[in-house]
PDB file of N, CA and C in Angstrom:
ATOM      1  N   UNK A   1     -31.888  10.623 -71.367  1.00  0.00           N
ATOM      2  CA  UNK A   1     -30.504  10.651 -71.760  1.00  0.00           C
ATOM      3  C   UNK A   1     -29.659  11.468 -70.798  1.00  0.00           C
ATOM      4  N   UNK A   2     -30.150  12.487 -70.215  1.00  0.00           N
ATOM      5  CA  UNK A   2     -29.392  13.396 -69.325  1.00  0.00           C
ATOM      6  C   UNK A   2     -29.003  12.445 -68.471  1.00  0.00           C
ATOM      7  N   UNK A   3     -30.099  12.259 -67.561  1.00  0.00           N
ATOM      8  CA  UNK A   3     -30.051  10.926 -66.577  1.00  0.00           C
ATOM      9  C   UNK A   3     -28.638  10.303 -66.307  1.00  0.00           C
ATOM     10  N   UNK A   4     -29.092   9.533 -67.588  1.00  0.00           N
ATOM     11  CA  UNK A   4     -27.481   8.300 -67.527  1.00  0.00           C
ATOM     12  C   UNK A   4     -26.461   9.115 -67.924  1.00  0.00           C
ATOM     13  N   UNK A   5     -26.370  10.240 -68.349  1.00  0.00           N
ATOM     14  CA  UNK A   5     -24.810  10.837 -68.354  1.00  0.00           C
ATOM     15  C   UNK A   5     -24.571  11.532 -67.349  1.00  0.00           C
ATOM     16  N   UNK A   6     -25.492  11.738 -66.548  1.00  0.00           N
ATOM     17  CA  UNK A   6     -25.034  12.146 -65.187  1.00  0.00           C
ATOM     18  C   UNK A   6     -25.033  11.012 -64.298  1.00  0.00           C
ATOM     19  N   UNK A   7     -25.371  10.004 -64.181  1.00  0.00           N
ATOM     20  CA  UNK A   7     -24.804   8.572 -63.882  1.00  0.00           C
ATOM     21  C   UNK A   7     -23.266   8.014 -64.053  1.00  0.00           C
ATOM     22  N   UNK A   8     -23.724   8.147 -65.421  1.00  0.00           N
ATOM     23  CA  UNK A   8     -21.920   7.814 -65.947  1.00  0.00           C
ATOM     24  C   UNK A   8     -20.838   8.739 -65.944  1.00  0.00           C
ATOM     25  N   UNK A   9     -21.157   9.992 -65.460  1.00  0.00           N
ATOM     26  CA  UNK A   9     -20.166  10.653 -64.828  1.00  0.00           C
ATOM     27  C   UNK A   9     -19.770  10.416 -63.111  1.00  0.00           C
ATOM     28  N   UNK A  10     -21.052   9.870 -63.048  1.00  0.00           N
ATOM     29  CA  UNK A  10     -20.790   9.634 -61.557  1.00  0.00           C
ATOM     30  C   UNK A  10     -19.797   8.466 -61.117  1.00  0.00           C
ATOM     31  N   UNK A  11     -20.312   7.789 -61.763  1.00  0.00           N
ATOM     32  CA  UNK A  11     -19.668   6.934 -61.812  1.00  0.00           C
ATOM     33  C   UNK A  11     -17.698   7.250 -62.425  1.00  0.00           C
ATOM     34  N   UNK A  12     -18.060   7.233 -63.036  1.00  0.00           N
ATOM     35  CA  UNK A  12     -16.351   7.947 -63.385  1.00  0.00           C
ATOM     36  C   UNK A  12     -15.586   8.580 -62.184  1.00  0.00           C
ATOM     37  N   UNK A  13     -16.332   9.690 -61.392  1.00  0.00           N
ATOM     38  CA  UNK A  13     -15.778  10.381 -60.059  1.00  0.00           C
ATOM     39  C   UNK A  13     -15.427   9.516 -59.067  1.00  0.00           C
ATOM     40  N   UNK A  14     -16.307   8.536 -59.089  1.00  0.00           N
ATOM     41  CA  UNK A  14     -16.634   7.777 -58.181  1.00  0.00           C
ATOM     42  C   UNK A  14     -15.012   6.585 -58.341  1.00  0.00           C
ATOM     43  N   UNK A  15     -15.136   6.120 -59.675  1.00  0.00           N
ATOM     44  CA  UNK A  15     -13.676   5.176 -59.569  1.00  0.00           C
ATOM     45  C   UNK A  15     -12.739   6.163 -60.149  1.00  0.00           C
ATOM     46  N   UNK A  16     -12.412   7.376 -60.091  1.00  0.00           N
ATOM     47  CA  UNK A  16     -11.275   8.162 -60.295  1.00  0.00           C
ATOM     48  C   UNK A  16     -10.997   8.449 -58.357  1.00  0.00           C
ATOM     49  N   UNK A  17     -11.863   8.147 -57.767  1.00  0.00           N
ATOM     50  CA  UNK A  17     -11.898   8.955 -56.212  1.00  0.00           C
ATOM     51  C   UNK A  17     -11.091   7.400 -55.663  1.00  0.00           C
ATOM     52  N   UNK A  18     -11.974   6.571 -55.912  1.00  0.00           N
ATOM     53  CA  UNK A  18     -11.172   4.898 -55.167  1.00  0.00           C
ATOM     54  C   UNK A  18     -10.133   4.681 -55.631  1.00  0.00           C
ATOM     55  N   UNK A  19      -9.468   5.243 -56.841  1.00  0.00           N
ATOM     56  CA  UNK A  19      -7.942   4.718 -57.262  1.00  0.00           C
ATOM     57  C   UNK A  19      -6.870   5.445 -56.850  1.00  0.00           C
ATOM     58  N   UNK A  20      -7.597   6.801 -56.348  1.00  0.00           N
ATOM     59  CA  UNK A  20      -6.237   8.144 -55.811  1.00  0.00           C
ATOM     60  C   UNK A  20      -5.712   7.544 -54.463  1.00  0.00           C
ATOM     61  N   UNK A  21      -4.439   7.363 -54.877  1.00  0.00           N
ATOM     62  CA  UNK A  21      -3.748   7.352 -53.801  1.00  0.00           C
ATOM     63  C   UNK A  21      -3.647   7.751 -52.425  1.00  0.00           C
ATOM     64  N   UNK A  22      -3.668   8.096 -51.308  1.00  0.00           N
ATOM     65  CA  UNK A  22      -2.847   8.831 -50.230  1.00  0.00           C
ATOM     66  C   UNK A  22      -1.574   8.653 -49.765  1.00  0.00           C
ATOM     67  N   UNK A  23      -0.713   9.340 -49.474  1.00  0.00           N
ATOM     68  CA  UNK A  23       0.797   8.916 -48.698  1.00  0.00           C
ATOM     69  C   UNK A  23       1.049   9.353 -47.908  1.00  0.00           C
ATOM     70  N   UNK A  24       1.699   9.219 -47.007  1.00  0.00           N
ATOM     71  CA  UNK A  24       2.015   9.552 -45.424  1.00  0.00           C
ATOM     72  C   UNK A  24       3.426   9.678 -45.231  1.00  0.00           C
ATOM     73  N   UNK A  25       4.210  10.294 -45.027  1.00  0.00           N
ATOM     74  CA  UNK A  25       5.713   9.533 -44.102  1.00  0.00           C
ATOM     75  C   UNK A  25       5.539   9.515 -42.916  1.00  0.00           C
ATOM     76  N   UNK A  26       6.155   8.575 -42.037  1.00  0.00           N
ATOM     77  CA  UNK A  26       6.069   8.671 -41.150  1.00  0.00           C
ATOM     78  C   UNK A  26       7.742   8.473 -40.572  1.00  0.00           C
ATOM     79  N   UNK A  27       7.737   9.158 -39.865  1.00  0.00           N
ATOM     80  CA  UNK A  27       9.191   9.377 -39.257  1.00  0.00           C
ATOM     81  C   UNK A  27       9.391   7.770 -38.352  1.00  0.00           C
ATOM     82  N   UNK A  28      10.701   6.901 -38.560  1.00  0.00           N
ATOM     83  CA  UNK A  28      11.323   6.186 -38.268  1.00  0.00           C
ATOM     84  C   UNK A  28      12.114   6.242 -36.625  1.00  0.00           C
ATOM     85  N   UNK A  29      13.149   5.832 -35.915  1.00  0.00           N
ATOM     86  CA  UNK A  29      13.764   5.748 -35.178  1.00  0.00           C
ATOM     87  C   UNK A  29      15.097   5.180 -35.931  1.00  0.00           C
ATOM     88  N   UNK A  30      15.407   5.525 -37.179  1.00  0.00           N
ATOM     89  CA  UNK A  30      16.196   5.361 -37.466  1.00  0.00           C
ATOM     90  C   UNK A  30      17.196   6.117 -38.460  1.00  0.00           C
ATOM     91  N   UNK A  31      18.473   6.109 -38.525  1.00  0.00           N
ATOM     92  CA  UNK A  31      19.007   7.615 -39.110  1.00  0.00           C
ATOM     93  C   UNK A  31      20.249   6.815 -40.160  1.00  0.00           C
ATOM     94  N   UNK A  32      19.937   7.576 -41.387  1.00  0.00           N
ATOM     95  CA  UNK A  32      20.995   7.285 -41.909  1.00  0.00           C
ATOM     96  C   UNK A  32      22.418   8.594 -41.755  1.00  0.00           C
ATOM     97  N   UNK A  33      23.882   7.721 -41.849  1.00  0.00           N
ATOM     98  CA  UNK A  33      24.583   8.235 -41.462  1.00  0.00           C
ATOM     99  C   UNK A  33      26.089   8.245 -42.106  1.00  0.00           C
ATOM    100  N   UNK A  34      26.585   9.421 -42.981  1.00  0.00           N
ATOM    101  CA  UNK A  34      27.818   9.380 -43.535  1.00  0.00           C
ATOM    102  C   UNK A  34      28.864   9.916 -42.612  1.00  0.00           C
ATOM    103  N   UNK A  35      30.033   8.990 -42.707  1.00  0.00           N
ATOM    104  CA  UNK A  35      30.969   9.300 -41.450  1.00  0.00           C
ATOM    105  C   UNK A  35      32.120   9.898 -42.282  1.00  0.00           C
ATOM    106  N   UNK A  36      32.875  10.495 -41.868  1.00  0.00           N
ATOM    107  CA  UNK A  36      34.715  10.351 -42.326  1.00  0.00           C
ATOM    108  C   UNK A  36      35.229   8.935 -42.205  1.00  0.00           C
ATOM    109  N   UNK A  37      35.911   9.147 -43.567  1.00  0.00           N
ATOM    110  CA  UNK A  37      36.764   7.447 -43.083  1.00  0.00           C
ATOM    111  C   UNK A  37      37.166   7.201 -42.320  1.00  0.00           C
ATOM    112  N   UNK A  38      38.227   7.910 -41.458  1.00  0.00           N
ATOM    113  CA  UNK A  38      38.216   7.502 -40.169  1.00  0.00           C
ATOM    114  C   UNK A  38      37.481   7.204 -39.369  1.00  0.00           C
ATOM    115  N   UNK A  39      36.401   7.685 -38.878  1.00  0.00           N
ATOM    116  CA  UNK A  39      35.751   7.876 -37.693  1.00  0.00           C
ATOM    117  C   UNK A  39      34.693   6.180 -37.605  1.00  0.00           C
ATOM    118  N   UNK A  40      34.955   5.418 -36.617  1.00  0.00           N
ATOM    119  CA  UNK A  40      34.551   4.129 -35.911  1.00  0.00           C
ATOM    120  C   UNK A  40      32.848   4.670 -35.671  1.00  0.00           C
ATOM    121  N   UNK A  41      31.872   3.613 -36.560  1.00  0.00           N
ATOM    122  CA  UNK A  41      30.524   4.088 -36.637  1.00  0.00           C
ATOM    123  C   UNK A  41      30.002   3.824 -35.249  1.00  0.00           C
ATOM    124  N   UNK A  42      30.402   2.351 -35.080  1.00  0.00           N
ATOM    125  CA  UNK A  42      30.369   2.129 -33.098  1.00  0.00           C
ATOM    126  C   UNK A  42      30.618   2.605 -32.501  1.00  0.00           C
ATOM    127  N   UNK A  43      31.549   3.762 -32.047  1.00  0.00           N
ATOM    128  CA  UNK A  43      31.589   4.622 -30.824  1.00  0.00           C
ATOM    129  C   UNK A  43      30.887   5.574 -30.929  1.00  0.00           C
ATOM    130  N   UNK A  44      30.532   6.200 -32.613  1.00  0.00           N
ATOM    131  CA  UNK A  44      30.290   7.729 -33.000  1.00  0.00           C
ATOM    132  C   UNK A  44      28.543   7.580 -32.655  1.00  0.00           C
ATOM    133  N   UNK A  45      27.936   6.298 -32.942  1.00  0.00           N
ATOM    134  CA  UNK A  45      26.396   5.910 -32.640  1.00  0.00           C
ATOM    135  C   UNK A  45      26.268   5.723 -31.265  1.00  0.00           C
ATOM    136  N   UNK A  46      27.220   5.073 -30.575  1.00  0.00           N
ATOM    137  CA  UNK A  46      27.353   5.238 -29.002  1.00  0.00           C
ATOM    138  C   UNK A  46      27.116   6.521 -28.042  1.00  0.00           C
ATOM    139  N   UNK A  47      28.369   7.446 -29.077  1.00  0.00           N
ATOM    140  CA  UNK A  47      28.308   8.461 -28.140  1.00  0.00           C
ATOM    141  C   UNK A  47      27.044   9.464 -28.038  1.00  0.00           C
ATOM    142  N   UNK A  48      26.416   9.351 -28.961  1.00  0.00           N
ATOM    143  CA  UNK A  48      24.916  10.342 -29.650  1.00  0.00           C
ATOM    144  C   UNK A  48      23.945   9.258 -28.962  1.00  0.00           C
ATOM    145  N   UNK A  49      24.050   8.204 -28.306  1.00  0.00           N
ATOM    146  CA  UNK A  49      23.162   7.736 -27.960  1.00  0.00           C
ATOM    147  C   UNK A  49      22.339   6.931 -28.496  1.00  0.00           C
ATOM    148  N   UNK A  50      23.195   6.209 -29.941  1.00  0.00           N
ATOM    149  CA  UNK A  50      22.446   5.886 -30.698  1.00  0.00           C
ATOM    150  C   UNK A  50      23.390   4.320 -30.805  1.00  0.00           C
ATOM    151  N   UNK A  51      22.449   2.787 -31.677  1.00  0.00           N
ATOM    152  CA  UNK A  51      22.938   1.371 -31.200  1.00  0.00           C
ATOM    153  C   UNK A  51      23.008   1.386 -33.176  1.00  0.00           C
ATOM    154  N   UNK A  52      24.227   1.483 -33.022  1.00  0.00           N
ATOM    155  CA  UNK A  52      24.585   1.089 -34.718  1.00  0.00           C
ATOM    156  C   UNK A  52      24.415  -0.793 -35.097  1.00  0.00           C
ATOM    157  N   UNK A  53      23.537   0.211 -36.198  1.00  0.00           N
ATOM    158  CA  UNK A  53      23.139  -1.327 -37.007  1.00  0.00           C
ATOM    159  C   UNK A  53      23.920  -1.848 -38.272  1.00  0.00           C
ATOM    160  N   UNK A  54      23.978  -1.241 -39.233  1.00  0.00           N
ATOM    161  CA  UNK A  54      24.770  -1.611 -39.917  1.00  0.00           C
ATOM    162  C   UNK A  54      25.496  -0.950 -41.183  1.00  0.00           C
ATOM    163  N   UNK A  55      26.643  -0.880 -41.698  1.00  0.00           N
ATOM    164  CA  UNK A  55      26.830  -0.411 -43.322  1.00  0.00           C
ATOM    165  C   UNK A  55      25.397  -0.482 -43.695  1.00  0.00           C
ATOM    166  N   UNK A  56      24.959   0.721 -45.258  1.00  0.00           N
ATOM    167  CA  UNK A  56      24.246   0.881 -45.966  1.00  0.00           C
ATOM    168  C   UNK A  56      24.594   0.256 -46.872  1.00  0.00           C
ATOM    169  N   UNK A  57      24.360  -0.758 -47.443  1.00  0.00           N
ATOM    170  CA  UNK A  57      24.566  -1.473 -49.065  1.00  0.00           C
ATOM    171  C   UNK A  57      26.287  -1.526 -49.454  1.00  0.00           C
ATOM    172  N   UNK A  58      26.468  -0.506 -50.556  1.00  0.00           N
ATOM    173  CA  UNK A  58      27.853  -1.254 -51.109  1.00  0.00           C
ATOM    174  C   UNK A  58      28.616   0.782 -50.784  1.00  0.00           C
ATOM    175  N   UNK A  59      27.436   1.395 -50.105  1.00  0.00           N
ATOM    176  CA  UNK A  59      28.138   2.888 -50.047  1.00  0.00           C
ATOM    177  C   UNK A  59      28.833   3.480 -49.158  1.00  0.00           C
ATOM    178  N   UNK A  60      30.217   3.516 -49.586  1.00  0.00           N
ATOM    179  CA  UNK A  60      31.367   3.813 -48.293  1.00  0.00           C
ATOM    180  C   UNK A  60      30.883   4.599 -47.215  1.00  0.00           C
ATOM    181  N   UNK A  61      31.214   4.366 -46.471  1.00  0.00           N
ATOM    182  CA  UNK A  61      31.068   5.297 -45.293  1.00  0.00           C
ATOM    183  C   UNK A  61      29.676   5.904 -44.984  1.00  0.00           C
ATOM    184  N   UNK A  62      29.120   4.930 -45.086  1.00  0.00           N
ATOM    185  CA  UNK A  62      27.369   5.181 -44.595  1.00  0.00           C
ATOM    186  C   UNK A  62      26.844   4.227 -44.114  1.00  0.00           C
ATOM    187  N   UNK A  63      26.040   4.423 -42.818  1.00  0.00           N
ATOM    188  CA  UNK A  63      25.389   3.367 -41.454  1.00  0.00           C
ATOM    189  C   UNK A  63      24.472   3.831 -41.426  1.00  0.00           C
ATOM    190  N   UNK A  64      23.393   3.151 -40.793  1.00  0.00           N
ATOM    191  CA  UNK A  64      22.705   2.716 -40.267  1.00  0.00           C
ATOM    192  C   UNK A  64      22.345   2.980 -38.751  1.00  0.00           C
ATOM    193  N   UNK A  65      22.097   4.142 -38.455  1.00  0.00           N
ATOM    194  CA  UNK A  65      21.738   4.138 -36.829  1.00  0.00           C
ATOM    195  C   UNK A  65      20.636   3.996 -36.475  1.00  0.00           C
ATOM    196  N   UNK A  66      20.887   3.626 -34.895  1.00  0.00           N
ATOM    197  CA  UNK A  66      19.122   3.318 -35.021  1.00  0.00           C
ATOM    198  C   UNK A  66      18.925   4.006 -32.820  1.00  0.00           C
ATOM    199  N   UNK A  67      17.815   4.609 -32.725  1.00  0.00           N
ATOM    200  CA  UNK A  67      17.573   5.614 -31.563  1.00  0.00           C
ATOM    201  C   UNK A  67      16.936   4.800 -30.779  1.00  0.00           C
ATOM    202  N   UNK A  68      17.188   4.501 -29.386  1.00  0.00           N
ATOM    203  CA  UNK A  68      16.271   3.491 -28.490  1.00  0.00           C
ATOM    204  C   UNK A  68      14.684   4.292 -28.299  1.00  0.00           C
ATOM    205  N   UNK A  69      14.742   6.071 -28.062  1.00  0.00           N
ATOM    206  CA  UNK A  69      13.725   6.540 -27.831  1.00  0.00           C
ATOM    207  C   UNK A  69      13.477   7.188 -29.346  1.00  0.00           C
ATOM    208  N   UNK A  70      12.325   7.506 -29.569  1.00  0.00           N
ATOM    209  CA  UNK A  70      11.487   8.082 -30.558  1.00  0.00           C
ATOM    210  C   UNK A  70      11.549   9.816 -30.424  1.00  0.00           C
ATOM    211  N   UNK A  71      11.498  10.259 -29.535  1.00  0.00           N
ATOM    212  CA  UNK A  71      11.392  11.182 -28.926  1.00  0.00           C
ATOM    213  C   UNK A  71      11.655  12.736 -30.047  1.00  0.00           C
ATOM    214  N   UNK A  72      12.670  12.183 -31.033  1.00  0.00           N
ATOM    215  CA  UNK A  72      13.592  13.120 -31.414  1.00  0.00           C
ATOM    216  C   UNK A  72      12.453  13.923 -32.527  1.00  0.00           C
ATOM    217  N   UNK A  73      11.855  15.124 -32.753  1.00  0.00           N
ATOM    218  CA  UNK A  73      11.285  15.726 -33.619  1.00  0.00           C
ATOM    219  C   UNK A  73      12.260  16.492 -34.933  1.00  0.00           C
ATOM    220  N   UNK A  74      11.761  16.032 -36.107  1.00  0.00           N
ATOM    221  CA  UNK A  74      12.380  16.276 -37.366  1.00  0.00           C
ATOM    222  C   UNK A  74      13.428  15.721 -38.149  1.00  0.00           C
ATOM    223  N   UNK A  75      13.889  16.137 -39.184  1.00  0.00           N
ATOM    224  CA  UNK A  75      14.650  15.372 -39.969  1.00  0.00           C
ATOM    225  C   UNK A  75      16.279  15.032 -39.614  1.00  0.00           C
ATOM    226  N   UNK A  76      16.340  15.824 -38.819  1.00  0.00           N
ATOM    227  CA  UNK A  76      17.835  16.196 -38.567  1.00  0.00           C
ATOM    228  C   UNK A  76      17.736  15.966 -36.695  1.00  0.00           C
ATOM    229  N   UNK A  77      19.699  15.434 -36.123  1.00  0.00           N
ATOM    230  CA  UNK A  77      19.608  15.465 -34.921  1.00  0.00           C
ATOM    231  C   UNK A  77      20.684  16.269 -34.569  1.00  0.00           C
ATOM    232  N   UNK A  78      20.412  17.212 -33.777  1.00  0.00           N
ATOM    233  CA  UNK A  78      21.579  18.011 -33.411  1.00  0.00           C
ATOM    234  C   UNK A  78      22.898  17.933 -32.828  1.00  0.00           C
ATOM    235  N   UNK A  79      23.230  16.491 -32.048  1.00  0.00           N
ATOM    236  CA  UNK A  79      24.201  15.643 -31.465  1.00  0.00           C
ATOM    237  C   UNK A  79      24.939  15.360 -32.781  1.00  0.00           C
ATOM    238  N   UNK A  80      24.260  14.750 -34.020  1.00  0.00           N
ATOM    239  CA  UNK A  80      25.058  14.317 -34.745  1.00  0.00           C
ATOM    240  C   UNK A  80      25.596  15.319 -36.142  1.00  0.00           C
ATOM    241  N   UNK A  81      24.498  16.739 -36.212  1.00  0.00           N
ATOM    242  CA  UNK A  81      25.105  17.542 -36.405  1.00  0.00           C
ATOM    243  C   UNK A  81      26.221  18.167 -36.668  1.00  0.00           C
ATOM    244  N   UNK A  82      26.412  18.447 -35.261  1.00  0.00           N
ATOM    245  CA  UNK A  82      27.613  18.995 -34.359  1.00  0.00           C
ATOM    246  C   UNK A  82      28.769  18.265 -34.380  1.00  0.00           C
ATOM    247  N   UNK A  83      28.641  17.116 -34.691  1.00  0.00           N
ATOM    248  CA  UNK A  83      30.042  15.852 -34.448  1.00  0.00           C
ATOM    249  C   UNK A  83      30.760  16.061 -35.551  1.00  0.00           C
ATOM    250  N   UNK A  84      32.122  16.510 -35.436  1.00  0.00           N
ATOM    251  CA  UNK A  84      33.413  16.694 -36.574  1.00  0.00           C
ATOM    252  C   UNK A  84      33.248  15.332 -37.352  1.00  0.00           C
ATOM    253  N   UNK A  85      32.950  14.017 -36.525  1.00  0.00           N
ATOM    254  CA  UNK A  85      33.327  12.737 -37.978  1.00  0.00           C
ATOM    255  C   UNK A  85      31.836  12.468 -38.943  1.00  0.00           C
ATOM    256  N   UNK A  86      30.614  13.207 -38.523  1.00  0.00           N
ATOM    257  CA  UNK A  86      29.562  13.310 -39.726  1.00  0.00           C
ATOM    258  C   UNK A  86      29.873  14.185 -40.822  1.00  0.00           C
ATOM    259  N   UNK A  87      29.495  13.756 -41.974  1.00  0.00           N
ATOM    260  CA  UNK A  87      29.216  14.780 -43.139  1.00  0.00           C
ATOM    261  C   UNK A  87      28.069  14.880 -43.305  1.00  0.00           C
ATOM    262  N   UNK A  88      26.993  13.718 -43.088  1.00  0.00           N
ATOM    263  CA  UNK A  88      25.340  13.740 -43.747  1.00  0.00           C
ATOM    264  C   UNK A  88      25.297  12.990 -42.572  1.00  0.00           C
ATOM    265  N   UNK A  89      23.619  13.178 -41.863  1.00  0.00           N
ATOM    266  CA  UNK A  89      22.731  12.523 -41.549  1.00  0.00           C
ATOM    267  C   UNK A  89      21.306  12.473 -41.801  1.00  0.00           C
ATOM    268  N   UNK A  90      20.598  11.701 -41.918  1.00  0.00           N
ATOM    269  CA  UNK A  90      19.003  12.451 -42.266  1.00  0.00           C
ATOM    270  C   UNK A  90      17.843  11.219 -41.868  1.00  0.00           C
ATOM    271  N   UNK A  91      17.392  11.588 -40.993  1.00  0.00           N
ATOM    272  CA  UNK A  91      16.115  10.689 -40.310  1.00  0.00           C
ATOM    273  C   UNK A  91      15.189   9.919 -41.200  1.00  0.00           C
ATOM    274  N   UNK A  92      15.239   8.873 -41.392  1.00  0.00           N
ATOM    275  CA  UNK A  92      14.301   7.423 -42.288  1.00  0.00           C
ATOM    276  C   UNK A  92      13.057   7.773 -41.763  1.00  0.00           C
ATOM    277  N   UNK A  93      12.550   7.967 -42.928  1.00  0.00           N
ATOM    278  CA  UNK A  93      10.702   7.702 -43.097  1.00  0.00           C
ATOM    279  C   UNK A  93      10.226   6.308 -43.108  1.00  0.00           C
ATOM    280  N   UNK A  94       9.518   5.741 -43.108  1.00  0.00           N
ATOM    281  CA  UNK A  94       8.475   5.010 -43.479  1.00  0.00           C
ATOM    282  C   UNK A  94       7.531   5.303 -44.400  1.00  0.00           C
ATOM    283  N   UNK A  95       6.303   5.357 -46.046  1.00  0.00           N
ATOM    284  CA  UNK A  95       5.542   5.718 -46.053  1.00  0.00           C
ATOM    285  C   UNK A  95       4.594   4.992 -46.462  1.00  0.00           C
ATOM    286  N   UNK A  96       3.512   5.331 -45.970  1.00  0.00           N
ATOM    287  CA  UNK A  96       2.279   4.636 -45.359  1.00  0.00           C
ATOM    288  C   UNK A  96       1.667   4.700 -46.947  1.00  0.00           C
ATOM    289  N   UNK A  97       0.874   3.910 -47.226  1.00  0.00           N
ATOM    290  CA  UNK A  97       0.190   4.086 -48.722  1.00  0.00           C
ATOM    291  C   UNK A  97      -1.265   3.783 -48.548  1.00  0.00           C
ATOM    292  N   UNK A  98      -2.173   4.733 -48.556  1.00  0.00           N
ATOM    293  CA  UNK A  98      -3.769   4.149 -48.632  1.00  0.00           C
ATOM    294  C   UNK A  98      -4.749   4.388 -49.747  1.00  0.00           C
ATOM    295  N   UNK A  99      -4.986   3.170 -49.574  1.00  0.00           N
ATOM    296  CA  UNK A  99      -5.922   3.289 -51.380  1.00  0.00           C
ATOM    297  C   UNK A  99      -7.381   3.973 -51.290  1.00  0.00           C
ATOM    298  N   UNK A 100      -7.681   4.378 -49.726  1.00  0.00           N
ATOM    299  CA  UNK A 100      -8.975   4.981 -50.032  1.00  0.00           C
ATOM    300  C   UNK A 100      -9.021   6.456 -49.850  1.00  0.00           C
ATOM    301  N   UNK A 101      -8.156   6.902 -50.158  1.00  0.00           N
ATOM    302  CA  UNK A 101      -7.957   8.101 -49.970  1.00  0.00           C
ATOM    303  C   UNK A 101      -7.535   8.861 -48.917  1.00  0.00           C
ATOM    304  N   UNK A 102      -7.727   8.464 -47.485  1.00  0.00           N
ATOM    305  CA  UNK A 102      -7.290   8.487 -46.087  1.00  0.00           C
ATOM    306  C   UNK A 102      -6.297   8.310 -45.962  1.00  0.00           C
ATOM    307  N   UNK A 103      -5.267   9.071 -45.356  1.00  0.00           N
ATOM    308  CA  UNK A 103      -4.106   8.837 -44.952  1.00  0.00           C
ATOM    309  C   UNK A 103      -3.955   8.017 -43.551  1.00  0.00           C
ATOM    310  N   UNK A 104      -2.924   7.141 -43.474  1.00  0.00           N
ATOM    311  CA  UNK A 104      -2.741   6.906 -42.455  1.00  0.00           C
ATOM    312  C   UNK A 104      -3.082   5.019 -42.568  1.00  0.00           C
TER     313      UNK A 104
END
C-alpha cells in the first residue's frame, strides 16, 4: 500500500510539473506612444529615429512606433523621453509561453 501512494503521488508531481506554465517577455522593436494633440506622429517618430506605424485602436493620441535597430536596452527611450510633444512611451513585449516549464 505504501508503494502505490508513493506512486500516486508521483504521479500527481509529475502532471502538476507538465501543466505549470513558464513566461518570458521579450522586448519588441516596437514602442507605444502618447503624443500632444498637436504634435504630427510622422515627424516626432522620424526625428527619434523611429518609422511610424500606426494609431493604437480607437485611443486618441497614441501610435505605434516601430525602431529599424533593436539595439535600444529597456523599457523606456531617452530621445523620446526628452521630447516636449510625448506624455507616455513604453517599449512592447512579446510573451513567450512554454508548457514545459522552460522558458523561452
Amino acid at each position: 500500500m505504501q508503494f502505490e501512494a508513493a506512486t500516486s503521488l508521483s504521479e500527481v508531481i509529475l502532471i502538476v510539473h507538465s501543466c505549470m506554465l513558464s513566461q518570458q517577455e521579450v522586448p519588441t522593436n516596437q514602442w507605444a506612444v502618447q503624443l500632444k494633440k498637436e504634435a504630427d506622429p510622422e515627424r516626432t517618430a522620424e526625428s527619434h529615429g523611429f518609422t511610424y506605424k500606426s494609431s493604437i485602436g480607437s485611443l486618441p493620441d497614441h501610435y505605434l512606433f516601430e525602431k529599424k535597430s533593436d539595439t535600444i536596452i529597456g523599457e523606456t527611450h531617452p530621445k523620446l523621453e526628452d521630447d516636449p510633444n510625448v506624455l507616455w512611451s513604453e517599449r512592447q513585449v512579446t510573451t513567450v509561453i512554454s508548457h514545459d516549464g522552460n522558458s523561452g
